[in-house]
N, C-alpha and C. Protein backbone atom coordinates (compact mmCIF):
# COMPACT_ATOMS: atom_id res chain seq x y z
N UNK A 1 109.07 112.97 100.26
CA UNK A 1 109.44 113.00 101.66
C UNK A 1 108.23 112.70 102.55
N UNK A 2 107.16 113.23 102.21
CA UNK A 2 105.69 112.99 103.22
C UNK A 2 105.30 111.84 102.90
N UNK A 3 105.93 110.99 101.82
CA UNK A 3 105.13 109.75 101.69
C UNK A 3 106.21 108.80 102.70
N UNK A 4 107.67 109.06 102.85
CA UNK A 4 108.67 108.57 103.28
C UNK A 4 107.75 108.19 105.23
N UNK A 5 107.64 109.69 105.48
CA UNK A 5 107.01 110.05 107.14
C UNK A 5 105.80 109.17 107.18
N UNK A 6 104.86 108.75 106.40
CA UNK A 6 103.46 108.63 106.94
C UNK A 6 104.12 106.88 106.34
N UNK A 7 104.30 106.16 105.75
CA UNK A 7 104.82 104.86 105.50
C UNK A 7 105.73 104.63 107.30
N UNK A 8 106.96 105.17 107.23
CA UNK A 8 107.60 105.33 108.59
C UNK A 8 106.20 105.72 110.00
N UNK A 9 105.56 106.22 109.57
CA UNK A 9 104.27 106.57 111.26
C UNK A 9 103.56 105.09 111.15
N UNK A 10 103.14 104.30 110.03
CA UNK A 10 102.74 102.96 110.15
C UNK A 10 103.89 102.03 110.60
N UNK A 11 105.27 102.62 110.35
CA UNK A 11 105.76 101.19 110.84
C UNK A 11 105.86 101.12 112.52
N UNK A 12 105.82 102.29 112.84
CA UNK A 12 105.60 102.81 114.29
C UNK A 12 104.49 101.99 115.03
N UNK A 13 103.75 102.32 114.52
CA UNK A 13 102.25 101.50 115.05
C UNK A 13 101.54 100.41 114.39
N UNK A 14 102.01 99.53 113.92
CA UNK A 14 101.72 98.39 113.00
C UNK A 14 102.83 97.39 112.93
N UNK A 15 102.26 96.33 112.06
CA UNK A 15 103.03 95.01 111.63
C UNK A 15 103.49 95.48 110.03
N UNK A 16 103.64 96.52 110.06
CA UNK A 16 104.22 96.93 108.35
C UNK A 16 104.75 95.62 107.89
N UNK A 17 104.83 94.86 106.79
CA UNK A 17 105.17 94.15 106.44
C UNK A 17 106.25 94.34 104.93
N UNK A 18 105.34 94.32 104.00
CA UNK A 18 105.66 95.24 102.79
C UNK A 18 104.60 96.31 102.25
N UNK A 19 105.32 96.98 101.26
CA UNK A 19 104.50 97.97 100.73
C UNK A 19 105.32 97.51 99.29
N UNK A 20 104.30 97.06 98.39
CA UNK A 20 105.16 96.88 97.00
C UNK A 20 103.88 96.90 96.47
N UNK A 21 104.15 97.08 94.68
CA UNK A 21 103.21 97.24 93.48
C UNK A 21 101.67 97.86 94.08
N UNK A 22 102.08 99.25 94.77
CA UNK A 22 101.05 99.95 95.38
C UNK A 22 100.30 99.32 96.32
N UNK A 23 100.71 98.14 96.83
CA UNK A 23 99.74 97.54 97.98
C UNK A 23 100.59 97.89 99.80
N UNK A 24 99.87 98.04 100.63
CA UNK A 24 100.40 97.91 101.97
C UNK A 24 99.93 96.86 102.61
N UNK A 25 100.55 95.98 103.04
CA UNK A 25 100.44 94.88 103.57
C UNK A 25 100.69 94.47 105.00
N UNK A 26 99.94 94.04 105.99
CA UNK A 26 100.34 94.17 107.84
C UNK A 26 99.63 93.13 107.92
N UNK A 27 100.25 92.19 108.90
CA UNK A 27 100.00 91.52 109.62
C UNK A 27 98.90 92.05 110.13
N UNK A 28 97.70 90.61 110.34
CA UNK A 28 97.33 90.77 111.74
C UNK A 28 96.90 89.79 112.38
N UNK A 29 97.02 90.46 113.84
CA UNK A 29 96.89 89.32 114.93
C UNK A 29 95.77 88.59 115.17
N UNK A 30 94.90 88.50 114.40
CA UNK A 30 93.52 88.01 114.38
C UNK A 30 92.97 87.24 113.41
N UNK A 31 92.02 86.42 113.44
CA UNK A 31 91.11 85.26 112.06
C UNK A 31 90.95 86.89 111.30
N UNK A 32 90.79 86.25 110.25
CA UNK A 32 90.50 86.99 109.12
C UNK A 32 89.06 87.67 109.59
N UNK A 33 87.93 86.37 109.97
CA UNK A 33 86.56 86.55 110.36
C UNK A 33 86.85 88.36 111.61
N UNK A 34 87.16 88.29 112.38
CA UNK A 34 88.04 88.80 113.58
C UNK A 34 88.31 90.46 112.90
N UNK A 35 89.67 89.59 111.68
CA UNK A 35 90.02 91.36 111.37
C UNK A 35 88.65 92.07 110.66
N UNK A 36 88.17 91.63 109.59
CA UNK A 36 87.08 91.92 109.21
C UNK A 36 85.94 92.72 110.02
N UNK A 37 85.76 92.25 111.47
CA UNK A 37 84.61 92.38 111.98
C UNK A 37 85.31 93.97 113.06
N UNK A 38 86.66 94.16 113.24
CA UNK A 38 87.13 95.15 114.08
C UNK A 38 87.59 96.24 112.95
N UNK A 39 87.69 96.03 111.43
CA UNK A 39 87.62 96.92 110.40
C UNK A 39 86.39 97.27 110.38
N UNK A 40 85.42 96.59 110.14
CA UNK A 40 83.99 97.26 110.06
C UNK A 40 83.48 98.58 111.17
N UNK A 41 83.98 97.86 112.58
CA UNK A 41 84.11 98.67 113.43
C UNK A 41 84.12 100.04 113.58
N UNK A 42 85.57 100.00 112.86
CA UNK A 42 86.48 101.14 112.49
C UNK A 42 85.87 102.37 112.17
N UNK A 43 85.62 101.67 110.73
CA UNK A 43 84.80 102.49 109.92
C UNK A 43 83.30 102.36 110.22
N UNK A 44 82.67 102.28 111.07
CA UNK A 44 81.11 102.76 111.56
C UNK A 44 81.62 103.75 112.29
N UNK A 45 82.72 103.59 113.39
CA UNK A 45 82.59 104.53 114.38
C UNK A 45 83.34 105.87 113.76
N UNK A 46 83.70 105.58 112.55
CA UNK A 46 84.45 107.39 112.21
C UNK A 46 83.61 107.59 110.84
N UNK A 47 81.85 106.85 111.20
CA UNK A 47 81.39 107.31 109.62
C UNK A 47 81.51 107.31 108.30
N UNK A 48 82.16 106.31 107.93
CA UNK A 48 82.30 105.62 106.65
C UNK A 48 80.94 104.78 106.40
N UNK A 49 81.29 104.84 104.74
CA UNK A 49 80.36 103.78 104.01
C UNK A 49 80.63 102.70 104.56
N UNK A 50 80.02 101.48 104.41
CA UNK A 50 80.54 99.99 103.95
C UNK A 50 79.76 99.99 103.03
N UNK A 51 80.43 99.46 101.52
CA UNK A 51 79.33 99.42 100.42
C UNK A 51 79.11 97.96 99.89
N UNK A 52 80.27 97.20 100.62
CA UNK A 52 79.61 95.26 100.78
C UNK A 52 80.66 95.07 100.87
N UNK A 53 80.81 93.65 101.66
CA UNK A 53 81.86 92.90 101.85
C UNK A 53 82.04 91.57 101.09
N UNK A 54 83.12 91.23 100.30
CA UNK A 54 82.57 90.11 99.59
C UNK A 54 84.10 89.04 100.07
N UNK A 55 82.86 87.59 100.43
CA UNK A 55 83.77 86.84 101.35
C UNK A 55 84.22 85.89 99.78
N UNK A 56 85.36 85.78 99.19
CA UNK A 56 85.59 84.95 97.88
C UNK A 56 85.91 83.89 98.01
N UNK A 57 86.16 83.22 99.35
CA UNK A 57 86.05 81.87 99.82
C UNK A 57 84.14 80.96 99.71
N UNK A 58 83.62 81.52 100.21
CA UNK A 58 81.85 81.21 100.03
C UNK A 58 81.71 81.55 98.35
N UNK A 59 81.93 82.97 97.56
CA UNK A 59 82.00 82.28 96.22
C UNK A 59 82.51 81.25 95.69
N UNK A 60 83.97 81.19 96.40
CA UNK A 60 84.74 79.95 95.32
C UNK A 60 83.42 78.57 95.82
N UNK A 61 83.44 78.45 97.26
CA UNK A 61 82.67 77.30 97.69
C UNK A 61 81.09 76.95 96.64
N UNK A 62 80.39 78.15 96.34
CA UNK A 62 79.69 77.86 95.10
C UNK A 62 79.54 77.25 93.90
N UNK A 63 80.86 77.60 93.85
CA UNK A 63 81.31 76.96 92.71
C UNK A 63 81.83 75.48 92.69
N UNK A 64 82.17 74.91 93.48
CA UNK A 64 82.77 73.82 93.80
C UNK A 64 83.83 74.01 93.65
N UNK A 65 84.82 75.05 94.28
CA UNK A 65 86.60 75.46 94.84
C UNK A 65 86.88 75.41 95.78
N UNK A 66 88.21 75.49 96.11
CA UNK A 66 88.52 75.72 97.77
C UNK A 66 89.33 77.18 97.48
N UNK A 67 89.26 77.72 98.00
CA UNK A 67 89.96 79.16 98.92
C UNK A 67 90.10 79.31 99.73
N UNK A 68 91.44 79.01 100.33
CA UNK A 68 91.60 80.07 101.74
C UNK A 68 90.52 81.32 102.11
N UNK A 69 90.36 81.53 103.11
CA UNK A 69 89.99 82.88 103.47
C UNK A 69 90.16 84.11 102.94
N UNK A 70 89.30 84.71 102.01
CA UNK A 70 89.83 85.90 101.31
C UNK A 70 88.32 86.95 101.08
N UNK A 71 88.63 87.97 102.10
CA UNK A 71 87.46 88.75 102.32
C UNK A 71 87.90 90.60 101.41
N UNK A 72 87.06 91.13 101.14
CA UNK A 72 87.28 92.15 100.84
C UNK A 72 85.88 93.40 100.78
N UNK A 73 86.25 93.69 101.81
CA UNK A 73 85.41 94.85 102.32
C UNK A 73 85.92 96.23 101.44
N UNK A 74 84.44 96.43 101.26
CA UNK A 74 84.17 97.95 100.05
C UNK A 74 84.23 99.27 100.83
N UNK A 75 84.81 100.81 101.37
CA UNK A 75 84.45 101.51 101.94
C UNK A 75 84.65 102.82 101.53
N UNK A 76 83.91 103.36 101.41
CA UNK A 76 84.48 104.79 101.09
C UNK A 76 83.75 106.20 102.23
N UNK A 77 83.78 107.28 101.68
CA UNK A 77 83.32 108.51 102.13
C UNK A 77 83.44 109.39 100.89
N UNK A 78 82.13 110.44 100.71
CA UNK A 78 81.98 111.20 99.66
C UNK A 78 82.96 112.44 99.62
N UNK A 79 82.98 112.77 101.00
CA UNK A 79 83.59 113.90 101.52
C UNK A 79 85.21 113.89 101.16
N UNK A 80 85.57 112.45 101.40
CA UNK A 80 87.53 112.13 100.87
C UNK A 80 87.35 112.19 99.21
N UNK A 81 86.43 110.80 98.84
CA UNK A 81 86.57 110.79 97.82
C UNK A 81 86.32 111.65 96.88
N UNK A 82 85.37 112.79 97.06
CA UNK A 82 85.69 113.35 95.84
C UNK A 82 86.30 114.62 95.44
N UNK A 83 87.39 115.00 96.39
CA UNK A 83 88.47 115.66 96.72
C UNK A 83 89.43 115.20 95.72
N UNK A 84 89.63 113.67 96.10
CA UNK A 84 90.42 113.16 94.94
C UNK A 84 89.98 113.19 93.78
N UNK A 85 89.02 112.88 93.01
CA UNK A 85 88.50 112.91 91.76
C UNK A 85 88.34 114.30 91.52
N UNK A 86 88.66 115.04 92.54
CA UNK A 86 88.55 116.88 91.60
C UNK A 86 89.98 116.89 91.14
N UNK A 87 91.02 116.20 91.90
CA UNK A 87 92.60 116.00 91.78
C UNK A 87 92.72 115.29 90.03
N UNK A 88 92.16 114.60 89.96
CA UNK A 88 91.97 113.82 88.58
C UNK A 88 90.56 112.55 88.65
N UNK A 89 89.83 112.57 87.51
CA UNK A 89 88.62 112.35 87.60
C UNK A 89 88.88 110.73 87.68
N UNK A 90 89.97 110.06 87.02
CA UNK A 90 90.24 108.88 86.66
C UNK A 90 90.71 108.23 87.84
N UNK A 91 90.56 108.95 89.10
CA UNK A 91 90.39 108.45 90.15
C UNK A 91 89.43 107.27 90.70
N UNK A 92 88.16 107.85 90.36
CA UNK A 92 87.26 107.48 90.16
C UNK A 92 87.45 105.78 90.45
N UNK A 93 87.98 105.22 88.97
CA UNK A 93 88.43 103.75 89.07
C UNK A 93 88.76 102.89 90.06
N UNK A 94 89.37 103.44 90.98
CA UNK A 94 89.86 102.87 92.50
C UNK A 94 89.58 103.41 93.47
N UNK A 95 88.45 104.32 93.40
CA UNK A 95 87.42 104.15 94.55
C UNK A 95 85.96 103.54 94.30
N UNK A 96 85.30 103.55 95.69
CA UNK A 96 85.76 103.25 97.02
C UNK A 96 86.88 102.81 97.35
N UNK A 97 87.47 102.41 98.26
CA UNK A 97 88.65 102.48 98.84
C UNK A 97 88.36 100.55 98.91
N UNK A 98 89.26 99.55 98.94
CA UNK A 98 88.91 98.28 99.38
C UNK A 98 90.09 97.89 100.38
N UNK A 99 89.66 97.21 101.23
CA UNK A 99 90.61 96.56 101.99
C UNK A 99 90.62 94.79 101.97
N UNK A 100 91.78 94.02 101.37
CA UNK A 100 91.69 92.76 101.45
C UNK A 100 92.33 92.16 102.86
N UNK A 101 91.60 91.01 103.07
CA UNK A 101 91.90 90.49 104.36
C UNK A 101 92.05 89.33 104.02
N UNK A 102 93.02 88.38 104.21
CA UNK A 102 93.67 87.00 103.81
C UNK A 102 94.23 86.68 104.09
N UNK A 103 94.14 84.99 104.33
CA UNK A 103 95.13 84.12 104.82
C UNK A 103 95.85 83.15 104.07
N UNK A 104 97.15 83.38 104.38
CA UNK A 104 98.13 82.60 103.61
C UNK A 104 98.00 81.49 103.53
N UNK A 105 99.08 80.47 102.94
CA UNK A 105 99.21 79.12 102.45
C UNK A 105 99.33 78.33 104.16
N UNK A 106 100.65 79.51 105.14
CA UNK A 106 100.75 79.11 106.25
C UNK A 106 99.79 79.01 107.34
N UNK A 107 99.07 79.95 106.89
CA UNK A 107 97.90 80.00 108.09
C UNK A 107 97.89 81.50 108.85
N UNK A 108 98.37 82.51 108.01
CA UNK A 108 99.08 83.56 108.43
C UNK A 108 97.77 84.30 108.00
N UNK A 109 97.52 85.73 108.94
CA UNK A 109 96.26 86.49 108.35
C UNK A 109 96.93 88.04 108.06
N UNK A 110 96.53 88.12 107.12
CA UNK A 110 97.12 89.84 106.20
C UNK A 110 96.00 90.51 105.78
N UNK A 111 96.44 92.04 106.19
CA UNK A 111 95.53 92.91 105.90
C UNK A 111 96.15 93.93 104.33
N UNK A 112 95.79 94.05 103.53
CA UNK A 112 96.50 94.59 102.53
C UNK A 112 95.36 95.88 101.72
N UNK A 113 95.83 97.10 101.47
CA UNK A 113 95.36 97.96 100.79
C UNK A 113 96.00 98.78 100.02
N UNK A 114 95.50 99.74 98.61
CA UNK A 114 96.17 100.19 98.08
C UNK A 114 96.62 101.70 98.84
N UNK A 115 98.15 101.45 98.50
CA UNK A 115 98.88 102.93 99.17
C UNK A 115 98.21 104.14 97.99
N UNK A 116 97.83 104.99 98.76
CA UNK A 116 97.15 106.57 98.17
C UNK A 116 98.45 107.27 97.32
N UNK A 117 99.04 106.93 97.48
CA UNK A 117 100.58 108.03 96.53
C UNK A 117 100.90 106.78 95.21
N UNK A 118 100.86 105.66 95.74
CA UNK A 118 100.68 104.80 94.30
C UNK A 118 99.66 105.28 93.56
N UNK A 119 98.57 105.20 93.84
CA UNK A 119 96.92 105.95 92.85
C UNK A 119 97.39 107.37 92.42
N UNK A 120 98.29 108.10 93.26
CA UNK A 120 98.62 109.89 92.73
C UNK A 120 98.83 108.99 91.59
N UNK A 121 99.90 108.74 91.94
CA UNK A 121 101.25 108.51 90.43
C UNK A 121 100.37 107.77 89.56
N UNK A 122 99.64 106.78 89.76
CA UNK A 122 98.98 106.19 88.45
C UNK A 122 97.82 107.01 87.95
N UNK A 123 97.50 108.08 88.43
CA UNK A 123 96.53 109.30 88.26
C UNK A 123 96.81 110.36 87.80
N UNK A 124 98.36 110.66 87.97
CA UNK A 124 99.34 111.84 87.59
C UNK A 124 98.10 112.96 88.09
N UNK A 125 98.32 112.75 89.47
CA UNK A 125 97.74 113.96 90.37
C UNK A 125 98.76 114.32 91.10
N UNK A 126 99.03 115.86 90.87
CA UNK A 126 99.54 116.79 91.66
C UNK A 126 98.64 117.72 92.20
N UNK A 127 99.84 118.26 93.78
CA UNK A 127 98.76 119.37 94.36
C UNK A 127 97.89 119.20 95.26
N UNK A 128 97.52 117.85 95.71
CA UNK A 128 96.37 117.05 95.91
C UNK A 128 97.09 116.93 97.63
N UNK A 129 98.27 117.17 97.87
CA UNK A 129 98.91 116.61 99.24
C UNK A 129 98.16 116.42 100.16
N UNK A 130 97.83 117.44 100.55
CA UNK A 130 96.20 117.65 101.60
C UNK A 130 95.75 116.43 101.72
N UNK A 131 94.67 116.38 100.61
CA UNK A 131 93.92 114.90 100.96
C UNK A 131 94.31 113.94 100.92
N UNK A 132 95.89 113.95 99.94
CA UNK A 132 96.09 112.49 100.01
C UNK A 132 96.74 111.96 101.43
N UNK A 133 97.37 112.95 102.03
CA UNK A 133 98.04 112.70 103.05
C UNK A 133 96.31 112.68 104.51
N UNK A 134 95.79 112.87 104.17
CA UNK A 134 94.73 112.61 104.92
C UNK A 134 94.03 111.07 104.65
N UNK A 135 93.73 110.82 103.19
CA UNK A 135 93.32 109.26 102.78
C UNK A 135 94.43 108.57 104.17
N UNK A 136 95.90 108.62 103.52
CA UNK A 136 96.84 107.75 103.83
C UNK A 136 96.79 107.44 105.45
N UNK A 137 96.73 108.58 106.04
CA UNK A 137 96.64 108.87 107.97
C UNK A 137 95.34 107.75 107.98
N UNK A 138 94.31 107.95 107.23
CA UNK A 138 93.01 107.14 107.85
C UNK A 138 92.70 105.94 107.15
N UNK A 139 93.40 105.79 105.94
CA UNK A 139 93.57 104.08 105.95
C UNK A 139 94.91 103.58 106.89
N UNK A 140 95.95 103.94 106.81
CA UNK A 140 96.84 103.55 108.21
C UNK A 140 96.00 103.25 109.67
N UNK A 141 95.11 104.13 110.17
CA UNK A 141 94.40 103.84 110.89
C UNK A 141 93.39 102.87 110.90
N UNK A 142 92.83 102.54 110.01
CA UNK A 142 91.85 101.90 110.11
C UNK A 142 92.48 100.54 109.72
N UNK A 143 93.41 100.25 109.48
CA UNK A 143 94.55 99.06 109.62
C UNK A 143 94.97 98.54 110.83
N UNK A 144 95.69 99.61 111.56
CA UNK A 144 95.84 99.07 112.52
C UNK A 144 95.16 98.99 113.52
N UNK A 145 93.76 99.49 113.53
CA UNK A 145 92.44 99.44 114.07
C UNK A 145 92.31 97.52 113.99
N UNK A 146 92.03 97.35 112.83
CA UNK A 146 91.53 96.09 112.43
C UNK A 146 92.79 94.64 112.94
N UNK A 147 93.88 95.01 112.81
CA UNK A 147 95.04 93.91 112.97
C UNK A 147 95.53 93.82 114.24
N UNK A 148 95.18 95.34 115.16
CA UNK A 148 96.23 94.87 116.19
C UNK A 148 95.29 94.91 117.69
């Protein structure tokens, strides 16, 4: 039911798009360059890590590829994260937290991250509501920080 409410409080304030195979996905109204730079934002001004941003368009270009626009900024906090890893240690694996930022075939820019109750279930963490419902409130935020 609390995962039902806090999915429903993003569609309130966001471009919810989908939420499938643990990813949340929103529109946003901005260049990728754009969302990127008002996510970073985000997270300076409420004290988060950034632990690197890696632009995989300039890799592919290394290589001699083309890629669309496809950025993915690293972020975490010690204080969330290891709340969760007391929940189950194998947490661990999917943090920091990442947020991908990408543009479609159309020209369309998407912000996409993994939903926190997908990681319970693939963590088989119970008990944990607290924080996870706290992760979820402040990546929702820092989404629609960045897209809208």
């Amino acid at each position: 039911m609390k995962k039902s409410i806090n999915i429903l409080a993003v569609l309130f304030v966001s471009n919810l798009v989908f939420a499938d195979n643990g990813l949340i996905t929103l529109k946003s109204n901005h260049t990728v360059k754009e969302t990127v730079k008002q996510l970073k934002h985000a997270l300076n001004t409420k004290g988060m890590t950034i632990f690197d941003t890696i632009n995989h368009k300039k890799g592919a270009k290394g290589v001699g590829k083309k890629l669309r626009p496809t950025t993915v900024v690293i972020f975490g906090n010690p204080k969330i994260g290891t709340p969760l890893m007391h929940c189950s240690q194998t947490m661990a694996i999917d943090l920091p937290q990442k947020a991908l930022i990408w543009k479609d075939v159309d020209g369309t820019v998407w912000y996409s991250y993994n939903d926190p109750h997908y990681l319970a279930q693939r963590h088989n963490i119970k008990g944990c509501e607290k924080v996870l419902n706290k992760v979820t409130n402040a990546l929702a935020n820092f989404a629609n920080a960045a897209v809208n």
